[in-house]
Protein backbone atom coordinates (compact mmCIF):
# COMPACT_ATOMS: atom_id res chain seq x y z
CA UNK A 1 -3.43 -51.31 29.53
CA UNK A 2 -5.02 -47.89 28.84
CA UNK A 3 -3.29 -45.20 29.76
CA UNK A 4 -5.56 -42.33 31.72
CA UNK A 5 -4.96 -39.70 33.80
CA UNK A 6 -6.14 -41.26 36.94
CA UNK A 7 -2.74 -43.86 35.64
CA UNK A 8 -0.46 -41.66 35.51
CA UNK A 9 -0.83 -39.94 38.24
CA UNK A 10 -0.34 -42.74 40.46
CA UNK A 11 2.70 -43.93 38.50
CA UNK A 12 4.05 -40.65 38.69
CA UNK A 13 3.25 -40.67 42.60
CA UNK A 14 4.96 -43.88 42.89
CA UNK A 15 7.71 -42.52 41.13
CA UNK A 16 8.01 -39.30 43.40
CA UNK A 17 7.61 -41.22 46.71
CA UNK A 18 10.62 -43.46 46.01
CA UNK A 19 12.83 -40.33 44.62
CA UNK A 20 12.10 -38.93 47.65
CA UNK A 21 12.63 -41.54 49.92
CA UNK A 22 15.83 -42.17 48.08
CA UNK A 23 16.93 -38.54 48.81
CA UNK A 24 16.30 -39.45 52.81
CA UNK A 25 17.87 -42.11 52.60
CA UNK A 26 20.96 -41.52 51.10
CA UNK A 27 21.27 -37.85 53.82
CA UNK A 28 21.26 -40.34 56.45
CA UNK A 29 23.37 -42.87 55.49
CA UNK A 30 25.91 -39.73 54.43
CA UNK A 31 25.07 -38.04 57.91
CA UNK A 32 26.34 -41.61 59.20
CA UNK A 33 28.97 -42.59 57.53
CA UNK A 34 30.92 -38.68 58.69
CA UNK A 35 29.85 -38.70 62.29
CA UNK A 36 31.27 -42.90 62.63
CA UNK A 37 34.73 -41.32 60.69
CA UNK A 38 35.05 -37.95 62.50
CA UNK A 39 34.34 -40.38 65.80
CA UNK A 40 37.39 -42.78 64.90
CA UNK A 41 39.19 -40.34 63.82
CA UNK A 42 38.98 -38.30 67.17
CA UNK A 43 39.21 -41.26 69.25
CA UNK A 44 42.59 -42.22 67.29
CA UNK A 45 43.55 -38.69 68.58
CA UNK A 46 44.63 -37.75 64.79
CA UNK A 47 44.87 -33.73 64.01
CA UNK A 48 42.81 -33.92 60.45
CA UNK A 49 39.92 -34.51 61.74
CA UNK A 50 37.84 -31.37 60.23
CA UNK A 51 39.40 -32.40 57.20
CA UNK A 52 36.54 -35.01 57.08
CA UNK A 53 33.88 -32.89 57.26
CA UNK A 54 35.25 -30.53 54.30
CA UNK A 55 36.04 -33.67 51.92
CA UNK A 56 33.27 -36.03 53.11
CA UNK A 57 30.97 -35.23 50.42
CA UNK A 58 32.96 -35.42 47.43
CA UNK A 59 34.15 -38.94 48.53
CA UNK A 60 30.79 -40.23 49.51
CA UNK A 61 29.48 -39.68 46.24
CA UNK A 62 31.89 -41.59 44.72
CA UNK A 63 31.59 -44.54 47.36
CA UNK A 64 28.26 -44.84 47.70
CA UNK A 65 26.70 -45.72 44.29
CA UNK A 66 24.66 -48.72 42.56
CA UNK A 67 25.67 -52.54 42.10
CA UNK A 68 23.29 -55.11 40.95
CA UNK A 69 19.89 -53.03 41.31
CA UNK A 70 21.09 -52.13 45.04
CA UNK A 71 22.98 -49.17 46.63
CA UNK A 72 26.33 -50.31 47.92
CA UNK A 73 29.05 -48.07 50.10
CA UNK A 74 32.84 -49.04 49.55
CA UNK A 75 34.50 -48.35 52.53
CA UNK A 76 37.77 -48.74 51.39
CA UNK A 77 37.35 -46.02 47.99
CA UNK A 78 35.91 -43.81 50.47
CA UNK A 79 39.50 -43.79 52.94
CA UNK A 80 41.31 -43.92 50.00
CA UNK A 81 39.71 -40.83 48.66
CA UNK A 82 39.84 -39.00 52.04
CA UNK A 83 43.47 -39.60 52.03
CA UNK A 84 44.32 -38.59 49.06
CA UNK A 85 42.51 -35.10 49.55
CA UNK A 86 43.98 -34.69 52.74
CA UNK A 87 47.24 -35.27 51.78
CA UNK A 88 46.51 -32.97 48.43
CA UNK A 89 44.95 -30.32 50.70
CA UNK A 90 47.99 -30.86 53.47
CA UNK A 91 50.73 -30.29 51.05
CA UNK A 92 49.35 -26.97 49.66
């Protein structure tokens, strides 16, 4: 195959439109993910519950990463990691 401009610009689009939609994507499933833990968390009437929102990001990142061609979240890295920065944070 020839490579034109006409080629490349529609790779490049193709490209752009699934960074993009990978961006979305991965603000929802964050935006998710901290509302369903702050909920549980609230509901179990615990008092760290801000906490969350100040720690969620860090730990999401971590979680939420790339198996086998496909995005995966690991719930249980993700408590573990919230736990250990709240109890880090709590004992300052």
């Amino acid at each position: 195959m020839k490579w034109n401009k006409r080629s490349f610009i529609l790779v490049a689009a193709v490209f752009l439109i699934s960074y993009l939609y990978n961006l979305y994507y991965n603000g929802e499933m964050s935006q998710k993910i901290e509302k369903q833990r702050i909920s549980a968390c609230k509901a179990q009437k615990q008092n760290n519950c801000d906490l969350i929102e100040l720690f969620h990001n860090a730990c999401f990142k971590k979680s939420y990463r790339s198996y086998m061609k496909a995005m995966h979240f690991y719930d249980r890295e993700y408590e573990a990691c919230l736990r250990e920065k709240i109890k880090a944070f709590q004992k300052k």
